[in-house]
C-alpha atoms as a PDB file:
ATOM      1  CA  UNK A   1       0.000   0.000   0.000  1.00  0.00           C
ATOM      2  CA  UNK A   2       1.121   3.340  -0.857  1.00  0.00           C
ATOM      3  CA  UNK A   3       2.629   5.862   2.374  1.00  0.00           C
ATOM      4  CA  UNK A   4      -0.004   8.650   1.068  1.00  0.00           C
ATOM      5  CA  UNK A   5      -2.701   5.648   1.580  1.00  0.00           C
ATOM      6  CA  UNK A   6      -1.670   4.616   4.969  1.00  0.00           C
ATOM      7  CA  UNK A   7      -0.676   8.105   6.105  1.00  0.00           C
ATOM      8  CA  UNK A   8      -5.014   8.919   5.240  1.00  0.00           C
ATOM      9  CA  UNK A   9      -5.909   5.862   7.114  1.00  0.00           C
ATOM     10  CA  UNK A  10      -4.103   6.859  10.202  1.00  0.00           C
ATOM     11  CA  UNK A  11      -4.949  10.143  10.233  1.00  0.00           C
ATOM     12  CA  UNK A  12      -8.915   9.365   9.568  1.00  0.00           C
ATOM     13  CA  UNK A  13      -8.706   6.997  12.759  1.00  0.00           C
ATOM     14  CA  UNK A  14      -6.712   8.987  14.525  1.00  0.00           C
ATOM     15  CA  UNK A  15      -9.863  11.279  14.113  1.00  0.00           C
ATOM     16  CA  UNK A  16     -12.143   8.821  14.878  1.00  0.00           C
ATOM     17  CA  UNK A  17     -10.186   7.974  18.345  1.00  0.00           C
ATOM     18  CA  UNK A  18      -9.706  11.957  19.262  1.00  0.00           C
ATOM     19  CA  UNK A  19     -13.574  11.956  18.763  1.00  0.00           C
ATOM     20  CA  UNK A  20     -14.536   9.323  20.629  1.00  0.00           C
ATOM     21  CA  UNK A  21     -12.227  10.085  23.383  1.00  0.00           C
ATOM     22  CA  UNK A  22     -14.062  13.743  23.703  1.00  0.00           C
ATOM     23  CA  UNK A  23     -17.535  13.048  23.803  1.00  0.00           C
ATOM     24  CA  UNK A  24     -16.837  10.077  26.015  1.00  0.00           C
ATOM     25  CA  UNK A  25     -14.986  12.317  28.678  1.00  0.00           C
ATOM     26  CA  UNK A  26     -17.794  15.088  27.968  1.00  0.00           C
ATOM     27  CA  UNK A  27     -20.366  12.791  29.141  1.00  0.00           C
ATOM     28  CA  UNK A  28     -18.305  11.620  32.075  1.00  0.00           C
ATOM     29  CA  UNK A  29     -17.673  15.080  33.019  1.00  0.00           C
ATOM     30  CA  UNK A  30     -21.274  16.695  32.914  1.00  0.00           C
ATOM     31  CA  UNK A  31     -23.508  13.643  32.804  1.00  0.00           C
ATOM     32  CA  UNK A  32     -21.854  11.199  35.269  1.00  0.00           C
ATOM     33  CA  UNK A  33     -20.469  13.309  38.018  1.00  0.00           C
ATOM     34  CA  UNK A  34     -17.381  11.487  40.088  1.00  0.00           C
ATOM     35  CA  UNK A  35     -18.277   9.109  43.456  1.00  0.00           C
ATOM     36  CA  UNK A  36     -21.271   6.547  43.674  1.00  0.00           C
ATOM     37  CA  UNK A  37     -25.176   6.707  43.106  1.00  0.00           C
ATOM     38  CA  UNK A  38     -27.091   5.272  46.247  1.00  0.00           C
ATOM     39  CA  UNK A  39     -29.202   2.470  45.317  1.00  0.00           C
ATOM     40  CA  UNK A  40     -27.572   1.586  41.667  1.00  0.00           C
ATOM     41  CA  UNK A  41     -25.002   2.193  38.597  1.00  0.00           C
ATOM     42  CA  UNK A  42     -25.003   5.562  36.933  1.00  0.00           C
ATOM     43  CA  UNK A  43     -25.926   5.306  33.680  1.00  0.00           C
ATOM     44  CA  UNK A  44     -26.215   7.587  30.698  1.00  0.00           C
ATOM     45  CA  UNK A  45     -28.118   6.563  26.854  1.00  0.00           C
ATOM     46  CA  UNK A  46     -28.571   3.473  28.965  1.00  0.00           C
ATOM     47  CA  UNK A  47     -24.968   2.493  28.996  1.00  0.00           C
ATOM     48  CA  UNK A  48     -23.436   2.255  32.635  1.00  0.00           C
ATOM     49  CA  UNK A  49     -20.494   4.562  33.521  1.00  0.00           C
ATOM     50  CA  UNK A  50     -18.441   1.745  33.903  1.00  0.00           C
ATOM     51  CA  UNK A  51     -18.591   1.152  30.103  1.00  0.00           C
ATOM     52  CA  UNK A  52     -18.164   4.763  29.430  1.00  0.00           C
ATOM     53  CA  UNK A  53     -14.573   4.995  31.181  1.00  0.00           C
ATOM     54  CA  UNK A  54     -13.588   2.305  29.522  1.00  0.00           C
ATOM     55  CA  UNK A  55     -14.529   3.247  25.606  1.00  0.00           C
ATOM     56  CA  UNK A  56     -12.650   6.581  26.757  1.00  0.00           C
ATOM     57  CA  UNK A  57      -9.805   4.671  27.951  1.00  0.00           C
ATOM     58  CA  UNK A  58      -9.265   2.611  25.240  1.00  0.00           C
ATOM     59  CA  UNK A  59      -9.911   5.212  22.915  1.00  0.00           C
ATOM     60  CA  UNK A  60      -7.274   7.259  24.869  1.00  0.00           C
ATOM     61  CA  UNK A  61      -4.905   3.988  24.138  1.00  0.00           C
ATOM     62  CA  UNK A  62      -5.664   3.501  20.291  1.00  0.00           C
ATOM     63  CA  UNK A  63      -4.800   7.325  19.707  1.00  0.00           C
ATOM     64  CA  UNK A  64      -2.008   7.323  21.679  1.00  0.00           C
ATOM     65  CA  UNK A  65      -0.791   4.604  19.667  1.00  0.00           C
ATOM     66  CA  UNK A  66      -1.620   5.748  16.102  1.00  0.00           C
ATOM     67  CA  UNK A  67      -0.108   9.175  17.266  1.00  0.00           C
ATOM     68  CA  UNK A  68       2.670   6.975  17.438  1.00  0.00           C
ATOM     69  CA  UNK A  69       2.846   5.611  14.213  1.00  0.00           C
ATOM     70  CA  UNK A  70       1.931   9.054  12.747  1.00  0.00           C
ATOM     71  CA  UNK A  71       5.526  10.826  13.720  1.00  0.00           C
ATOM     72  CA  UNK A  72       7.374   7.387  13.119  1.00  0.00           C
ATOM     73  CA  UNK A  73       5.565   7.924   9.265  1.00  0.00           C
ATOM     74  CA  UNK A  74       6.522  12.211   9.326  1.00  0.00           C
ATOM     75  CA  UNK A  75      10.027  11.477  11.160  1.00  0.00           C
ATOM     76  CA  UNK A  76      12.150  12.621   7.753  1.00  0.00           C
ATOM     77  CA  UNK A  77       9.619  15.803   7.309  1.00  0.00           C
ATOM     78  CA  UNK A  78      10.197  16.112  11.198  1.00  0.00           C
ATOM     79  CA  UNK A  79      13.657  16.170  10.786  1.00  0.00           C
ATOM     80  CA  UNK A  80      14.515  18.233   7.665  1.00  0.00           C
ATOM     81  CA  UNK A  81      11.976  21.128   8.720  1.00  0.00           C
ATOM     82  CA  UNK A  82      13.422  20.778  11.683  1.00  0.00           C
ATOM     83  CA  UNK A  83      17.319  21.363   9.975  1.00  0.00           C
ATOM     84  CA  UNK A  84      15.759  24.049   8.323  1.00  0.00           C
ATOM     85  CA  UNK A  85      14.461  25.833  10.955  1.00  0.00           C
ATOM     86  CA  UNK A  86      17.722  26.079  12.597  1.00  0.00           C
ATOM     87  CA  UNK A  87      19.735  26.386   9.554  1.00  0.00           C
ATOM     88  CA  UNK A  88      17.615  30.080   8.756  1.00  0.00           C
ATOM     89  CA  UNK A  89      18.042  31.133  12.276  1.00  0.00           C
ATOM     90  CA  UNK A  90      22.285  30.762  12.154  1.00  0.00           C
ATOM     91  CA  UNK A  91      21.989  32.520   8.803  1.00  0.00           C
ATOM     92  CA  UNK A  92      20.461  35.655   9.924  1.00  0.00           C
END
């Protein structure tokens, strides 16, 4: 498979992941407040918090990893913009 290929399908699930990984921790943070609910689970859209942490965990994991992958893909652009950058500063 081509780099331009993979370098779209990383980035489109690195999207995916960063998305996921928001609304999850929205919905923790404003619909299921920190500490336990006398008398049962909290539960938003049905699904128990328990679930929730854990989609926005691994979520977390999956774009942490693919973030990963990303630079190892960019490293030469990393590294020659990076050259550059320092080579303009020295010459002024």
């Amino acid at each position: 498979m081509e780099k331009s290929k993979i370098n779209y399908i990383i980035d489109v699930l690195m999207a995916v992941s960063f998305f996921v990984v928001a609304i999850t921790g929205l919905i923790m943070f404003f619909f299921l407040p920190s500490g336990v609910q006398k008398g049962g689970y909290q539960e938003f859209l049905g699904i128990i918090k328990h679930i929730w942490v854990d989609i926005h965990n691994w979520s977390g994991i999956i774009l942490i990893i693919l973030a990963i992958i990303h630079l190892i893909l960019h490293w030469n652009w990393i590294v020659c913009m990076t050259k550059n950058l320092w080579s303009k500063k020295k010459k002024k």
